[in-house]
N, C-alpha and C. Protein backbone atom coordinates (compact mmCIF):
# COMPACT_ATOMS: atom_id res chain seq x y z
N UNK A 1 -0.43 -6.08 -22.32
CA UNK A 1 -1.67 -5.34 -22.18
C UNK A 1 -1.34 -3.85 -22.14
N UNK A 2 -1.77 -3.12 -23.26
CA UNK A 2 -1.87 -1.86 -23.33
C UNK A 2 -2.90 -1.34 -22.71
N UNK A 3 -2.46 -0.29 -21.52
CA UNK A 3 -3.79 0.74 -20.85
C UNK A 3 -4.37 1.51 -21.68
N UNK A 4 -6.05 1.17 -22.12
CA UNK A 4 -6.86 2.05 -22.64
C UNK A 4 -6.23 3.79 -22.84
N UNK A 5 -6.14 4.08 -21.67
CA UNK A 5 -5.64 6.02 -21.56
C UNK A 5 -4.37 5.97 -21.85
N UNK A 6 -3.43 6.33 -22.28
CA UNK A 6 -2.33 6.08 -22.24
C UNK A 6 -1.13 6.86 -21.15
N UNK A 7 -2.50 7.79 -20.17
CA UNK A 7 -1.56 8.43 -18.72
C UNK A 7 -2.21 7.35 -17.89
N UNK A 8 -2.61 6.37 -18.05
CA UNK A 8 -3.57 5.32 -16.99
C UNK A 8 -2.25 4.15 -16.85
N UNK A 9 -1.64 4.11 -15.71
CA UNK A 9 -0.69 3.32 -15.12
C UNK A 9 -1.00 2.23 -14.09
N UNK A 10 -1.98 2.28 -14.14
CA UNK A 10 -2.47 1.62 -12.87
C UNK A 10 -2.39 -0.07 -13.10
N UNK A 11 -2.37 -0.39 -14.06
CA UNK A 11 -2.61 -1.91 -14.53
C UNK A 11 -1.10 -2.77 -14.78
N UNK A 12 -0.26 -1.38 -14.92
CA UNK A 12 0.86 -1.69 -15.42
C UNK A 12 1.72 -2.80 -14.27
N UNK A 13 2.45 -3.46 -14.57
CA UNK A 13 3.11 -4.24 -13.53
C UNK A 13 4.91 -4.09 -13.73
N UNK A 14 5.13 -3.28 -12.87
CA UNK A 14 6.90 -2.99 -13.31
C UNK A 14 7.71 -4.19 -12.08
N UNK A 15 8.55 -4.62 -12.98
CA UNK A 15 9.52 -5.60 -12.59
C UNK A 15 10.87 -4.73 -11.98
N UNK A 16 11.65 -5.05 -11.38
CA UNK A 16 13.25 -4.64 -10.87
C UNK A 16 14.12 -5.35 -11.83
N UNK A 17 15.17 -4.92 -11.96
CA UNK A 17 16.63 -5.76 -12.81
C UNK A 17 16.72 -7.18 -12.92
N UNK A 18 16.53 -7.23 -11.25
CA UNK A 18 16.93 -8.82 -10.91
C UNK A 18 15.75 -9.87 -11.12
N UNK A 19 14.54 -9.18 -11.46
CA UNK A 19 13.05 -9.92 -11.86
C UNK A 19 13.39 -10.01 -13.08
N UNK A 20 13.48 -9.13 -13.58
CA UNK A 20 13.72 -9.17 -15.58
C UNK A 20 15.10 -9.99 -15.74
N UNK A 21 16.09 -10.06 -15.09
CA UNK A 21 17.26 -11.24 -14.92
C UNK A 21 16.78 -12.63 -14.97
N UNK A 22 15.96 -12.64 -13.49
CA UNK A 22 15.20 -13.97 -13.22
C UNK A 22 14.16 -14.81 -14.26
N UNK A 23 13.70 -13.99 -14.95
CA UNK A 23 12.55 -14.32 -15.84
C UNK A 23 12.72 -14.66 -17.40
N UNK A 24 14.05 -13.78 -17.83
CA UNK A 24 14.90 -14.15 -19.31
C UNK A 24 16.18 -14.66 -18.82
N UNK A 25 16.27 -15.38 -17.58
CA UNK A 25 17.65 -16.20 -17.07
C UNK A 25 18.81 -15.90 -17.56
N UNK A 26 19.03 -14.45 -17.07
CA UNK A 26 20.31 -14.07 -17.83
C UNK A 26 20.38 -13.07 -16.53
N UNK A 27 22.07 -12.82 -16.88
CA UNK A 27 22.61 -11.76 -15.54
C UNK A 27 22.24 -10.29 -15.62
N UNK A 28 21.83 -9.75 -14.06
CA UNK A 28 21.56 -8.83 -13.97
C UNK A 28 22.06 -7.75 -15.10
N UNK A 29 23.49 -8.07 -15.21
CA UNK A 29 24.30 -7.11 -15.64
C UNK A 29 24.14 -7.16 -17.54
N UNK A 30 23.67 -8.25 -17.90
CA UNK A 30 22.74 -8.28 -19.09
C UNK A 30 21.81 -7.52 -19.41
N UNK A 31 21.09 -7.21 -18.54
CA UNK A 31 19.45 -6.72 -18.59
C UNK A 31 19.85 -5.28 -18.52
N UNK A 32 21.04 -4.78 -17.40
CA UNK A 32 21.55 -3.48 -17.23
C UNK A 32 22.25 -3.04 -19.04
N UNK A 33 22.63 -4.04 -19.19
CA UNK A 33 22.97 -3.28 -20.83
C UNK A 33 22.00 -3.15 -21.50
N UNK A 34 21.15 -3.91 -21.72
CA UNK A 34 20.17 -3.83 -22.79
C UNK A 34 19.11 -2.69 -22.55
N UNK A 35 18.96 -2.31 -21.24
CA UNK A 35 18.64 -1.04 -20.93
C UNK A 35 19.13 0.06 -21.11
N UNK A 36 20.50 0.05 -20.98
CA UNK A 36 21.35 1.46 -21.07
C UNK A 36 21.71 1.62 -22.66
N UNK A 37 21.79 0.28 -23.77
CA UNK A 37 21.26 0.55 -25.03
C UNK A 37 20.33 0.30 -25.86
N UNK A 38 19.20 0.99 -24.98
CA UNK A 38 18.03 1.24 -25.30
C UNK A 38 17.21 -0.22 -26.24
N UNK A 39 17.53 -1.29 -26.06
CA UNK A 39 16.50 -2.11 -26.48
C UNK A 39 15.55 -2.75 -25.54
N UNK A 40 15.80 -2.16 -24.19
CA UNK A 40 14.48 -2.70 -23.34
C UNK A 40 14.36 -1.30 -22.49
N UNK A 41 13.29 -0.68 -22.78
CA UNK A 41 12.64 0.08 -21.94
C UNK A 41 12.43 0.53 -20.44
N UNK A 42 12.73 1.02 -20.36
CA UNK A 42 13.06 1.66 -18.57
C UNK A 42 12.64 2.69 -17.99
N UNK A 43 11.91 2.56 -17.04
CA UNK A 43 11.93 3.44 -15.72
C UNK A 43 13.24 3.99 -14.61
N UNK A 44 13.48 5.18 -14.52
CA UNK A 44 14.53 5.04 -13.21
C UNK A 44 13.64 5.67 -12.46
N UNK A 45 13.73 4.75 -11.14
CA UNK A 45 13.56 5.60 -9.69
C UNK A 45 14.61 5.53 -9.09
N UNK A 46 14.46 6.84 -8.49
CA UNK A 46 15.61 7.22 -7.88
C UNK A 46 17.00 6.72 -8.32
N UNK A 47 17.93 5.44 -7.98
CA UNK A 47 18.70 5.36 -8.12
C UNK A 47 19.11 3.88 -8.89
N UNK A 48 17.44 3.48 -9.23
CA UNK A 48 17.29 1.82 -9.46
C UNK A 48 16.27 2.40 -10.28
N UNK A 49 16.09 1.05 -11.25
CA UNK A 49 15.88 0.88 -13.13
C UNK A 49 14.39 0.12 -12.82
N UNK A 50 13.59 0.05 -13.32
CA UNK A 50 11.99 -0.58 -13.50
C UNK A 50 11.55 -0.98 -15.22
N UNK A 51 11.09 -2.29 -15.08
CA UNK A 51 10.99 -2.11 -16.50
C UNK A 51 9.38 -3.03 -16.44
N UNK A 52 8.54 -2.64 -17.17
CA UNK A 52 7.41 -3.16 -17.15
C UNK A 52 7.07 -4.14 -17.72
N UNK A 53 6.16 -5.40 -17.24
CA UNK A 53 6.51 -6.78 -17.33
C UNK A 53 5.99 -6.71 -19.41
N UNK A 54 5.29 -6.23 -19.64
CA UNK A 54 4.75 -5.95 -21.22
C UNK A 54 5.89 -5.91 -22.19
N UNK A 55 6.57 -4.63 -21.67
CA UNK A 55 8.06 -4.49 -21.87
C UNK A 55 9.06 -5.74 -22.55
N UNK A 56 9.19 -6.53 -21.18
CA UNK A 56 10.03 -7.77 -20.98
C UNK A 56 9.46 -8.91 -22.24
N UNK A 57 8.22 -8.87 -22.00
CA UNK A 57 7.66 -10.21 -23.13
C UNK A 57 7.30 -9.28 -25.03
N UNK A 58 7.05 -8.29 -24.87
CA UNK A 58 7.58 -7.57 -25.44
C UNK A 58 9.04 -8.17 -26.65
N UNK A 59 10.17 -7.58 -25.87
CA UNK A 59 11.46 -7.94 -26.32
C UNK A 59 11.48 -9.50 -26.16
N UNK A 60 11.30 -10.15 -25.57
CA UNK A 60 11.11 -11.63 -25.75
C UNK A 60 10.79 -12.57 -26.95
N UNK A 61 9.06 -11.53 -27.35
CA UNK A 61 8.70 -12.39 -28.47
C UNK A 61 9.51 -11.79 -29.86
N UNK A 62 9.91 -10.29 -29.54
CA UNK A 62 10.71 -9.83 -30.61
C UNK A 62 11.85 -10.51 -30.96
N UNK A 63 12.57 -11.23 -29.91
CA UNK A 63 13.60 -11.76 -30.10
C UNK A 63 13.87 -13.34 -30.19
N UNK A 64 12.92 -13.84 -31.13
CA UNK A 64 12.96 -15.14 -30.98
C UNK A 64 13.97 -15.34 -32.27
N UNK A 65 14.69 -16.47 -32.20
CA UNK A 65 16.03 -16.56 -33.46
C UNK A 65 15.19 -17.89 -34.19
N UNK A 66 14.69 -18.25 -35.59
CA UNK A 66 14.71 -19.56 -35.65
C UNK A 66 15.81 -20.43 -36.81
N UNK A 67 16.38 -21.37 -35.32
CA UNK A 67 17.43 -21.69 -35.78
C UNK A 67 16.75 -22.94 -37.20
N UNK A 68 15.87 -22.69 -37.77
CA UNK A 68 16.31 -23.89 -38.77
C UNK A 68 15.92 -23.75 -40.20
């Protein structure tokens, strides 16, 4: 779900590392790469990474392989 305004954040739902880990069942330290080369989108606060759940399904449906 894209916010109508595009400074309108309010709807948005940001996940932590270990949510976006939990949810594409892969290691934290997975999700930390794919962030730091830029194929999943990120927030930093302060000293910790946010990535918005749109984001996540986002790269999900982008990345479907079909094996046949």
């Amino acid at each position: 779900m894209t916010p109508s305004n595009p400074g309108d954040m309010s709807d948005v739902t940001f996940l932590t590392i270990a949510e976006v880990a939990a949810k594409m069942r892969v290691s934290k330290m997975t999700v930390y790469r794919l962030v730091h080369g830029g194929d999943l989108a990120a927030v930093r606060v302060g000293r910790s990474f946010r990535v918005t759940e749109d984001e996540v399904n986002d790269y999900l449906r982008k990345s479907f392989y079909n094996a046949g």
